[in-house]
C-alpha atoms as a PDB file:
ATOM      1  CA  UNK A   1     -11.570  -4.175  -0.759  1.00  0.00           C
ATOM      2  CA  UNK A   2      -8.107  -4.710  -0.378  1.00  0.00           C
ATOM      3  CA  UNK A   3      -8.148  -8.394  -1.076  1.00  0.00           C
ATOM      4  CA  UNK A   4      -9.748  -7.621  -4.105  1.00  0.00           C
ATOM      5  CA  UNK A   5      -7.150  -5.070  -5.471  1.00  0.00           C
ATOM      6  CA  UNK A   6      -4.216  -7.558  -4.486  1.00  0.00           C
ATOM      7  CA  UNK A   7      -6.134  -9.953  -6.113  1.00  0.00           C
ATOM      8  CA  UNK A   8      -5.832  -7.634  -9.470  1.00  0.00           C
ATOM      9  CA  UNK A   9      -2.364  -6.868  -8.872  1.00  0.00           C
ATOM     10  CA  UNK A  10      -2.061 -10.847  -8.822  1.00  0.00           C
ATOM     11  CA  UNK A  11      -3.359 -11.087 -12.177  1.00  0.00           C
ATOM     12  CA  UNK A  12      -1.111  -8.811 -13.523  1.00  0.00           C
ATOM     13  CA  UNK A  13      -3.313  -5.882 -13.633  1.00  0.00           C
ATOM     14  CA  UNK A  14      -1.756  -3.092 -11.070  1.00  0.00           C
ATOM     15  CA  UNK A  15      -3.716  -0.295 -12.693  1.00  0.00           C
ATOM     16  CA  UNK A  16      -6.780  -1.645 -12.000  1.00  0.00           C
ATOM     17  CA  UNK A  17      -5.535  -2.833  -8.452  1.00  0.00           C
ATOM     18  CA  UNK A  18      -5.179   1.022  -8.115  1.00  0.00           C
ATOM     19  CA  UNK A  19      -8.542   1.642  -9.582  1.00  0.00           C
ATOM     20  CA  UNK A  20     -10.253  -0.543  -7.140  1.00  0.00           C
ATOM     21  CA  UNK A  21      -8.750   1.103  -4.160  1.00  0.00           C
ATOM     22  CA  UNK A  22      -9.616   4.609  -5.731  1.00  0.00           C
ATOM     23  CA  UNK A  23     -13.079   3.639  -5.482  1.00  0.00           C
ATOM     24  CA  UNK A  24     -12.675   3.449  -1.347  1.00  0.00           C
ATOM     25  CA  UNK A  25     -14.071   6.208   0.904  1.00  0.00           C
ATOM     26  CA  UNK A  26     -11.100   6.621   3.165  1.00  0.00           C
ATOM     27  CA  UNK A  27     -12.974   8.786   5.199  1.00  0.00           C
ATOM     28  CA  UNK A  28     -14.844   5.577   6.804  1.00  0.00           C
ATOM     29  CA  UNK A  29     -11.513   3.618   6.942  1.00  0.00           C
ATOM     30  CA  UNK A  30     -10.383   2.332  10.366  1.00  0.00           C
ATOM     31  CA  UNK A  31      -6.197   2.298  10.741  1.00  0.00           C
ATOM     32  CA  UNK A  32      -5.959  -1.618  10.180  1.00  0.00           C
ATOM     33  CA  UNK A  33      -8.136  -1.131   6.764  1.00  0.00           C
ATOM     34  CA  UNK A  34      -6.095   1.959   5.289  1.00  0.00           C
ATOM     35  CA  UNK A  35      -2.555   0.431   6.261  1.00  0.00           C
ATOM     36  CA  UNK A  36      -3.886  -2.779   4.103  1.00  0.00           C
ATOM     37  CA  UNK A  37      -4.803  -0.751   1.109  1.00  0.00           C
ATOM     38  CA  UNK A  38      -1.809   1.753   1.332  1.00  0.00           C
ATOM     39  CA  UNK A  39       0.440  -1.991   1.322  1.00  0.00           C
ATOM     40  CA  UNK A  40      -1.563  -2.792  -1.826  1.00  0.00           C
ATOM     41  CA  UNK A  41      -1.545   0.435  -3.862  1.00  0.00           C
ATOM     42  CA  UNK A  42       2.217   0.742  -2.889  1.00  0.00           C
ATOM     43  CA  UNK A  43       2.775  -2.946  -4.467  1.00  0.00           C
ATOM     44  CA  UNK A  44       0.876  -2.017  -7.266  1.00  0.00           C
ATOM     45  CA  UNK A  45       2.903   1.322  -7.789  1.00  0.00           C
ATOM     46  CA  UNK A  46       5.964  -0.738  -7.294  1.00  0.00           C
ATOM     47  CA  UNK A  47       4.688  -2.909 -10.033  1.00  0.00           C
ATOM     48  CA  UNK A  48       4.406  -0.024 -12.521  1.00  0.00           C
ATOM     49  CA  UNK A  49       7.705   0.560 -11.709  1.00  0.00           C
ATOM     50  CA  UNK A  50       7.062   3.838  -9.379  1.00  0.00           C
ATOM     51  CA  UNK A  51       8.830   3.238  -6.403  1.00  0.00           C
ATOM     52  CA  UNK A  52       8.783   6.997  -5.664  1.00  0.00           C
ATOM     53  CA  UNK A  53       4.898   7.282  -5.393  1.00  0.00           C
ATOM     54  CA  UNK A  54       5.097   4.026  -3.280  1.00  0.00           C
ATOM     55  CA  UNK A  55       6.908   5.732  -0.810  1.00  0.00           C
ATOM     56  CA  UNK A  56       5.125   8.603  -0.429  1.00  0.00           C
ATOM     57  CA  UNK A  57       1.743   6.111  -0.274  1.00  0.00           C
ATOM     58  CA  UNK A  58       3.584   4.160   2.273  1.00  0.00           C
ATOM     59  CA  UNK A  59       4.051   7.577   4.578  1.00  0.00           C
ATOM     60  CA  UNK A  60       1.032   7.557   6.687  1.00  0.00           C
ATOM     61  CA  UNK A  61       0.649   8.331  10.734  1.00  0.00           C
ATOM     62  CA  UNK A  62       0.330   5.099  11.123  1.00  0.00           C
ATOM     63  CA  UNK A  63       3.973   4.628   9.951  1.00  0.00           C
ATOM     64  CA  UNK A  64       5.103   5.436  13.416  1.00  0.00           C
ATOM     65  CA  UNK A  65       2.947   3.338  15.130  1.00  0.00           C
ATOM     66  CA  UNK A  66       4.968  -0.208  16.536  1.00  0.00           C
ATOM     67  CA  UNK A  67       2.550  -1.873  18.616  1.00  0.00           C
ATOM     68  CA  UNK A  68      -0.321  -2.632  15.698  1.00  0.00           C
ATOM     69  CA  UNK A  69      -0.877  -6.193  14.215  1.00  0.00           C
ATOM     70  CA  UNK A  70       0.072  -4.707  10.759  1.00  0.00           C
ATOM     71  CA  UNK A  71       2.886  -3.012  12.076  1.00  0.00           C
ATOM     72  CA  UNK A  72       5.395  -5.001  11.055  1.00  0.00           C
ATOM     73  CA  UNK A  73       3.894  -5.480   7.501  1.00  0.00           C
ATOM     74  CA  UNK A  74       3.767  -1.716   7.135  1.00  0.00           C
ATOM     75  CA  UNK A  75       7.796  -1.245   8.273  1.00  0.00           C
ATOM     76  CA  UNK A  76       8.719  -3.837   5.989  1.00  0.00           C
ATOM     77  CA  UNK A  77       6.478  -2.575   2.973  1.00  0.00           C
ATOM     78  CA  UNK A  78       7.975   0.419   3.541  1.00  0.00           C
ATOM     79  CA  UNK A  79      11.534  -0.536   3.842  1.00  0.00           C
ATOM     80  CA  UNK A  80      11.040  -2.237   0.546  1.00  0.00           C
ATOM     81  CA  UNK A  81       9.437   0.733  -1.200  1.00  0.00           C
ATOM     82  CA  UNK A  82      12.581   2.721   0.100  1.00  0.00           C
ATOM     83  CA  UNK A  83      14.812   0.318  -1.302  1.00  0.00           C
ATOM     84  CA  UNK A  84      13.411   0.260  -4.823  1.00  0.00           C
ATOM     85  CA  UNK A  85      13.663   4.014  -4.508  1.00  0.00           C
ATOM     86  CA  UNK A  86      17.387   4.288  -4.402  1.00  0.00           C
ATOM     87  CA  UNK A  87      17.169   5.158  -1.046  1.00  0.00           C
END
């Protein structure tokens, strides 16, 4: 699902992006899944020009976690996020 949401943030259409990933039951989510929409819906909120909520989207458990393949994305969407925040 996240694919698809990028792909609407892509287009130029962030809102829906976030619509699409509203749609998810994050309940059934495994950590590798969640981090990939949480980097999606914070580049869409980053997009509407809400750096704030992209942060707080961005602050997850998994945040802490270093040895993950989507570590490193996460830190750096993050950082970024943080950085458009003023902070």
């Amino acid at each position: 699902m996240a694919y698809i949401a990028e792909t609407e943030r892509s287009l130029g259409n962030p809102r829906k992006g976030l619509e699409t990933i509203g749609k998810v039951d994050q309940s059934k989510l495994k950590d590798a899944e969640e981090v990939e929409l949480r980097i999606v819906s914070a580049a869409c909120r980053l997009d509407l020009g809400q750096p704030d909520a992209a942060v707080v989207t961005l602050t997850c458990k998994q945040l802490n976690n270093k040895e993950a393949v989507w570590s490193e994305r996460l830190q750096t969407a993050y950082k970024n996020a943080l950085t458009a925040a003023g902070r």
